[in-house]
N, C-alpha and C. Protein backbone atom coordinates (compact mmCIF):
# COMPACT_ATOMS: atom_id res chain seq x y z
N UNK A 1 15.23 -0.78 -4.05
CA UNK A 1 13.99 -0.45 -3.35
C UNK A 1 13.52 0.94 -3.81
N UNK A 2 12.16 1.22 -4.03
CA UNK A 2 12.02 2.34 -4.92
C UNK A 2 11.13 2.98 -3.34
N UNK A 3 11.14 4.23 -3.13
CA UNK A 3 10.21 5.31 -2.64
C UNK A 3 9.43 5.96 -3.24
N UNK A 4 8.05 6.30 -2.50
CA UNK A 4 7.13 7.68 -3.18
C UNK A 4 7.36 8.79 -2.25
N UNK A 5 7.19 10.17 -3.08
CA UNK A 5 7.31 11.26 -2.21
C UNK A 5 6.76 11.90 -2.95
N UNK A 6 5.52 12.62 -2.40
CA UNK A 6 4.67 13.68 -2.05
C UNK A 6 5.52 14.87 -2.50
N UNK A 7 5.60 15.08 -4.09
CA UNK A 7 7.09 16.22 -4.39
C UNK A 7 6.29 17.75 -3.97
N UNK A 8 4.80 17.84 -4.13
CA UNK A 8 4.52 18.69 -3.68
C UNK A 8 3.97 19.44 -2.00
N UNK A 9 4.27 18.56 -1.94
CA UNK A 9 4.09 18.96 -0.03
C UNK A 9 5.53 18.79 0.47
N UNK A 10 6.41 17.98 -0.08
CA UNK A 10 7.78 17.31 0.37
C UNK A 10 7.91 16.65 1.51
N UNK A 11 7.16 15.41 1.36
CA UNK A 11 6.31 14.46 2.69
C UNK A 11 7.18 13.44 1.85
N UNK A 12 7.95 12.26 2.74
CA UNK A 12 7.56 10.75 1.90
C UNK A 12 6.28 10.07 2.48
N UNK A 13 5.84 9.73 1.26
CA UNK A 13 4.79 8.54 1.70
C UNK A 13 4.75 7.12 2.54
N UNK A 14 6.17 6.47 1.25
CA UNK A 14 6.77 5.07 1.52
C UNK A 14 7.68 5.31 0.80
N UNK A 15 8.58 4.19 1.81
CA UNK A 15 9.82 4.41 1.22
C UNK A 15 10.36 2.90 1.00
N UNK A 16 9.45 1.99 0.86
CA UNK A 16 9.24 0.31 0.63
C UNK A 16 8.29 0.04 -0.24
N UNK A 17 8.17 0.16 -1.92
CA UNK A 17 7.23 0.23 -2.67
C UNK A 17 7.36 -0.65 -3.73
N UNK A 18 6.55 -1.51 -3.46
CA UNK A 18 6.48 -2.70 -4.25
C UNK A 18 5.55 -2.68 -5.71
N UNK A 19 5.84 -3.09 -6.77
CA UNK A 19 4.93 -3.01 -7.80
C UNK A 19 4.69 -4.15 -8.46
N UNK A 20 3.28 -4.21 -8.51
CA UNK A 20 2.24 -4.79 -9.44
C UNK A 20 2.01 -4.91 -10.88
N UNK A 21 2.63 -4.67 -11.45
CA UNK A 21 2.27 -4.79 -13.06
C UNK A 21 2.58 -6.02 -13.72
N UNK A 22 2.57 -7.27 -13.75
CA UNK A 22 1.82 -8.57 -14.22
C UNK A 22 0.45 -8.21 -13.96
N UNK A 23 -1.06 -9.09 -14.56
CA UNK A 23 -1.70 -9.92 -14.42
C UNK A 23 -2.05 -10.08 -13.37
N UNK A 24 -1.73 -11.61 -13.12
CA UNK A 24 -1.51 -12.15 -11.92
C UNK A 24 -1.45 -11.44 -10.38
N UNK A 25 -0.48 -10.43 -10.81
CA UNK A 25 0.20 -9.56 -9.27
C UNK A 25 -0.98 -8.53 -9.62
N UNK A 26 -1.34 -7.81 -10.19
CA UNK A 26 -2.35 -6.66 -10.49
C UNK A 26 -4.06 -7.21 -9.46
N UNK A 27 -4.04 -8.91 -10.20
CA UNK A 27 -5.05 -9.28 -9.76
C UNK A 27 -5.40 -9.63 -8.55
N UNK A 28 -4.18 -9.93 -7.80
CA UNK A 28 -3.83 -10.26 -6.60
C UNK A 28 -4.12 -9.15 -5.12
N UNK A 29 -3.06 -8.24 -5.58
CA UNK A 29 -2.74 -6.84 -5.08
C UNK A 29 -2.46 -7.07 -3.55
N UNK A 30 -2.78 -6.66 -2.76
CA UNK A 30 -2.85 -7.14 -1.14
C UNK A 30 -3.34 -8.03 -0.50
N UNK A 31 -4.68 -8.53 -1.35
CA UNK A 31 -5.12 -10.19 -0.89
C UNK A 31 -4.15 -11.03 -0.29
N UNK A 32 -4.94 -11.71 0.76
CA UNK A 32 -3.91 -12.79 1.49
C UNK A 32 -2.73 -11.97 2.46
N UNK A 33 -2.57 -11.05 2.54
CA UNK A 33 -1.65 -10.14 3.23
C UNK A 33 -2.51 -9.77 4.67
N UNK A 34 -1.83 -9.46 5.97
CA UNK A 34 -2.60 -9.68 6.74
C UNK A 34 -2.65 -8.42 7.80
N UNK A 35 -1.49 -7.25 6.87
CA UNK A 35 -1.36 -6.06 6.78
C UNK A 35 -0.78 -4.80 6.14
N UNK A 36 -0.48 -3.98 5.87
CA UNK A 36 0.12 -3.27 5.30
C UNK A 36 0.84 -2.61 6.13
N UNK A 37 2.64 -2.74 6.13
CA UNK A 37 3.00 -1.93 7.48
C UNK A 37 3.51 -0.30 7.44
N UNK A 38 3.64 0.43 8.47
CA UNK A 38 3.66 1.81 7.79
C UNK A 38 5.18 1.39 6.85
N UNK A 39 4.86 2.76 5.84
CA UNK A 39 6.29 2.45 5.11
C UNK A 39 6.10 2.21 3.83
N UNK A 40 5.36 0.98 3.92
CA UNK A 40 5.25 -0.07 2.73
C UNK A 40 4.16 0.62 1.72
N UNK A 41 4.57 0.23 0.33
CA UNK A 41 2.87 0.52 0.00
C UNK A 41 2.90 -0.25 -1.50
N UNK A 42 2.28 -0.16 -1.90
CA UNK A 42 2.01 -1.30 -3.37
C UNK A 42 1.34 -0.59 -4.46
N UNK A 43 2.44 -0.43 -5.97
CA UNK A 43 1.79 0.52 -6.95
C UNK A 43 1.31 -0.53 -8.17
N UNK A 44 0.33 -0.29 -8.01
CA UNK A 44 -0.67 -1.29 -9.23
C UNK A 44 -0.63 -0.13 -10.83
N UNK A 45 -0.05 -0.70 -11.69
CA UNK A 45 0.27 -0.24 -12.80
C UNK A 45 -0.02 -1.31 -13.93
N UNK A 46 -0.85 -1.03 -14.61
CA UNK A 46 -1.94 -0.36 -14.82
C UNK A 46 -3.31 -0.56 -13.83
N UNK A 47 -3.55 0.35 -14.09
CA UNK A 47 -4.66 0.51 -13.06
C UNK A 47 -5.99 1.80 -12.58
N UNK A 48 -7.01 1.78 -12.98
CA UNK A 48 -7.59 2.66 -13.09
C UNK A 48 -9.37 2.58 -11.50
N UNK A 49 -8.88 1.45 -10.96
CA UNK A 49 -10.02 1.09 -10.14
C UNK A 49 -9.71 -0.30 -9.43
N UNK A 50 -10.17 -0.43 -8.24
CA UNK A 50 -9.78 -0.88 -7.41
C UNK A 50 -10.76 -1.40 -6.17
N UNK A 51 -10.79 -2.61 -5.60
CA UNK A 51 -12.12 -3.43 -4.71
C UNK A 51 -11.22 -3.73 -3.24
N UNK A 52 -11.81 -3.79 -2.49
CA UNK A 52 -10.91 -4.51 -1.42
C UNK A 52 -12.01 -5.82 -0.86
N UNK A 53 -12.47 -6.04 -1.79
CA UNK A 53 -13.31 -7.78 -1.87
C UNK A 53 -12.22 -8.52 -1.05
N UNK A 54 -12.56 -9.39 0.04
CA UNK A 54 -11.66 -9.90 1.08
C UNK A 54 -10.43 -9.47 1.66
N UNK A 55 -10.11 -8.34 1.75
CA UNK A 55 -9.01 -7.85 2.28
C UNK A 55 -9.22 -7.59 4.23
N UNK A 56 -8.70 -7.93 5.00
CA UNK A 56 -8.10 -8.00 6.15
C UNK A 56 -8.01 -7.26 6.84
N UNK A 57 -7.71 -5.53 6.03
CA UNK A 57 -7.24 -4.16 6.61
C UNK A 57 -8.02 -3.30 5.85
N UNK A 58 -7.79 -1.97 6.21
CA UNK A 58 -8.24 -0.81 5.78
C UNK A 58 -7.08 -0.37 4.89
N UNK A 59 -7.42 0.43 3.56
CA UNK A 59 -6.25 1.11 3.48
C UNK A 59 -6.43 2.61 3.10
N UNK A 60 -5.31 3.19 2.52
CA UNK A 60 -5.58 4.74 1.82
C UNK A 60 -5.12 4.54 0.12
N UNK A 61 -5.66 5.26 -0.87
CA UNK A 61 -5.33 5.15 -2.49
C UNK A 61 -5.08 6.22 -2.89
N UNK A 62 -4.33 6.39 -3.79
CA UNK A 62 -4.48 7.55 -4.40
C UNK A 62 -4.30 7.20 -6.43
N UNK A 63 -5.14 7.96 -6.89
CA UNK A 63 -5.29 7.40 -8.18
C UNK A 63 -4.03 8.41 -8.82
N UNK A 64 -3.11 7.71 -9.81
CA UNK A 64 -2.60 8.89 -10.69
C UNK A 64 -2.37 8.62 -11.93
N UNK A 65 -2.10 9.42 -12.46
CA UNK A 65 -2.39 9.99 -13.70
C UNK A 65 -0.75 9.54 -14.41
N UNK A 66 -1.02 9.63 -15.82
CA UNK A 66 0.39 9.53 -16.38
C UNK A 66 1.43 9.87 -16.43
N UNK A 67 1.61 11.41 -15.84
CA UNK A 67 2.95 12.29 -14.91
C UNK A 67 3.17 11.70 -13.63
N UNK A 68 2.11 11.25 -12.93
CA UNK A 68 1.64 10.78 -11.74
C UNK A 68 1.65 12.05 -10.89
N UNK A 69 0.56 12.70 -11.40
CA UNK A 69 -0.78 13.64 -10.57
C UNK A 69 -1.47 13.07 -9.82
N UNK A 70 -1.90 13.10 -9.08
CA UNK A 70 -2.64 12.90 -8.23
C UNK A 70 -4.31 13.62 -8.61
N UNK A 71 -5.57 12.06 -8.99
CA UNK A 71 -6.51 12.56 -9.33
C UNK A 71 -7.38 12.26 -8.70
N UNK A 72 -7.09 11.08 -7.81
CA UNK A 72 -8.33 10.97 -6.93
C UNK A 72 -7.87 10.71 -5.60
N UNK A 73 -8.30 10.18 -4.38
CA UNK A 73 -7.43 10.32 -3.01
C UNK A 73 -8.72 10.15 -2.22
N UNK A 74 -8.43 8.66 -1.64
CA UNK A 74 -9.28 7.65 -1.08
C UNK A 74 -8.72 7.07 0.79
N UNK A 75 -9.45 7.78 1.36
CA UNK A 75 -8.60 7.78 3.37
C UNK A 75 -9.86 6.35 3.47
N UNK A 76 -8.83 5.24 4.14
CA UNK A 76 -9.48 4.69 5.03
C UNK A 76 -10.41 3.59 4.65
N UNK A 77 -10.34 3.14 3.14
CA UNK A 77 -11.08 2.35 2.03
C UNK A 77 -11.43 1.17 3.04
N UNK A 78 -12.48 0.42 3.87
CA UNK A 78 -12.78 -0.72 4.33
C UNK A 78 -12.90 -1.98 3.55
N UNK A 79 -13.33 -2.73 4.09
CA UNK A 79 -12.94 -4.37 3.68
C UNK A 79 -14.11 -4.39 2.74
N UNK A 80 -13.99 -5.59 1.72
CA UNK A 80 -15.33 -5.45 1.20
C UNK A 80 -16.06 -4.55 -0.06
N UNK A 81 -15.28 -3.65 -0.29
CA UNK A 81 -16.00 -2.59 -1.09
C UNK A 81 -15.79 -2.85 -2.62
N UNK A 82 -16.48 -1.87 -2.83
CA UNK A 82 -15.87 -1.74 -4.53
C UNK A 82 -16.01 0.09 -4.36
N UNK A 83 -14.77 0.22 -5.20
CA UNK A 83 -14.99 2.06 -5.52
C UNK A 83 -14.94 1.80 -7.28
N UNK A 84 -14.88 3.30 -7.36
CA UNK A 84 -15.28 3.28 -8.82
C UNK A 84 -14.25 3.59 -9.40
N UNK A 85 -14.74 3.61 -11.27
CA UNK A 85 -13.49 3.93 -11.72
C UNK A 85 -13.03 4.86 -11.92
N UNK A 86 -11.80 5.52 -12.62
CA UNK A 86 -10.83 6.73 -12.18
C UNK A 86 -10.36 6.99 -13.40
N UNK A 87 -11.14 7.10 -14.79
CA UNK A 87 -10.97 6.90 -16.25
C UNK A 87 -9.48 8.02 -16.29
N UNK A 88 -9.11 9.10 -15.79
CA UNK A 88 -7.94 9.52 -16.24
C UNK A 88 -6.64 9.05 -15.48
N UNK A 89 -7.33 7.83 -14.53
CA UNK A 89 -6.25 7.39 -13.48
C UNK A 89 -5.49 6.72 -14.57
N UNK A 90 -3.83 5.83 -14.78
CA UNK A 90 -3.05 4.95 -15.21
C UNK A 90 -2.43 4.07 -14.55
N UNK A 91 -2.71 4.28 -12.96
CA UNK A 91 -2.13 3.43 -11.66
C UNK A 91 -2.54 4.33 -10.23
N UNK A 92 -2.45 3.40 -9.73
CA UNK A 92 -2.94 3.74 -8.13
C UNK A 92 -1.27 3.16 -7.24
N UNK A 93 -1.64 3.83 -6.14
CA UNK A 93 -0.86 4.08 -5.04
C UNK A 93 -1.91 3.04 -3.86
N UNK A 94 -1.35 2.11 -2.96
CA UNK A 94 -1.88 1.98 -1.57
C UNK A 94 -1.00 1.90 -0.69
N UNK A 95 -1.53 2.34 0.32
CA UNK A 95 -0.78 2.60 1.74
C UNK A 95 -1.49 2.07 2.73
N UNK A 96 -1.09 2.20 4.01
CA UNK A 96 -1.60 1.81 5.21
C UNK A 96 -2.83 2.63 5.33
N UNK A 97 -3.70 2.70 6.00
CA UNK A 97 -4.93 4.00 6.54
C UNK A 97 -4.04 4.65 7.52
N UNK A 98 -4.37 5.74 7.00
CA UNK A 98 -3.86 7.18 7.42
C UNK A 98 -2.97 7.87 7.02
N UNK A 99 -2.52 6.87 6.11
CA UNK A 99 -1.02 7.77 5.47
C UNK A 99 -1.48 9.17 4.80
N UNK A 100 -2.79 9.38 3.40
CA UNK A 100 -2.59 10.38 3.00
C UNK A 100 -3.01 11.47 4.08
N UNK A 101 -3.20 11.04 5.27
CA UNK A 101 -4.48 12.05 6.16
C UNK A 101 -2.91 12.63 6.82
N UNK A 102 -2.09 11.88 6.98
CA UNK A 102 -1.24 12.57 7.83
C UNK A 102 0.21 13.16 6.80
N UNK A 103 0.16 12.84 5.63
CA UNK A 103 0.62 13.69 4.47
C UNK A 103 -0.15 14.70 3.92
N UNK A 104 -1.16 15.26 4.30
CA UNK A 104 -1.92 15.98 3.96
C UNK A 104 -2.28 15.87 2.28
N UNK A 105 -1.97 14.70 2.20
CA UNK A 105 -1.68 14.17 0.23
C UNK A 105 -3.58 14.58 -0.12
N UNK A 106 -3.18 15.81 -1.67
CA UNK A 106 -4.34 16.24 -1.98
C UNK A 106 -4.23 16.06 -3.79
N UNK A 107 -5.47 15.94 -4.13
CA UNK A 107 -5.78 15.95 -5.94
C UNK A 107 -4.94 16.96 -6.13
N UNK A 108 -4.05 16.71 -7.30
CA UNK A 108 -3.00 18.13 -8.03
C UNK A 108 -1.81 17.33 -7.42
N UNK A 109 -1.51 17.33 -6.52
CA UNK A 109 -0.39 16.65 -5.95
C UNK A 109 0.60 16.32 -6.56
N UNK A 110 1.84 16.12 -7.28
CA UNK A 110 2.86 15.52 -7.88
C UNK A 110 3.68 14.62 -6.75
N UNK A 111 3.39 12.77 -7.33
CA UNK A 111 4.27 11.98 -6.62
C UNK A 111 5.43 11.54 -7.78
N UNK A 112 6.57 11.54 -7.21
CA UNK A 112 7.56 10.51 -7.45
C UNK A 112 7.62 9.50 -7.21
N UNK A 113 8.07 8.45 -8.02
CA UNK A 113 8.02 6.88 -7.55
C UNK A 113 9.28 6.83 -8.37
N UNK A 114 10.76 6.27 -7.06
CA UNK A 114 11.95 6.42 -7.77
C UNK A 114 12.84 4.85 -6.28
């Protein structure tokens, strides 16, 4: 079971982190899921942008970078949307809504995913 942690605040995020990198699972992502529970969160690799076209819940993103910096940082994303893309992003982070608000998780940021 792999965790993220917030190496620069020294917060964990999740410590139940599932990854996405097929296709298939990339294309998928949280669809059909009917929540995200705290804890949990799902790292889409590769990945530079991201829709929540029929999704169920709200969530939080954070875009990162190839060290995995933290470049963009998205509270509370609703059902339905499309955001844009994140050209120096290489994968995204999702969590429940509220996680980065109550990690105080900010751009610059250094996460671990271990």
């Amino acid at each position: 079971m792999m965790r993220a942690i917030n190496l620069t605040r020294n917060e964990e995020l999740s410590h139940n982190v599932t990854m996405a990198c097929s296709l298939f699972a990339r294309m998928k992502g949280l669809l059909g899921r009917q929540e995200l529970a705290q804890g949990e969160s799902l790292w889409i690799k590769p990945c530079n942008s991201i829709h929540t076209i029929g999704m169920k819940f709200p969530i939080d993103a954070v875009f990162l970078d190839s060290k995995n910096t933290v470049v963009k940082v998205k509270n509370e994303l609703s059902s339905n949307r499309i955001n844009g893309i994140y050209f120096s992003a290489s994968s995204v982070l999702e969590f429940p809504a509220g996680t980065l608000k109550g990690t105080d998780t900010q751009v610059g940021d250094r996460i671990e995913i271990a």
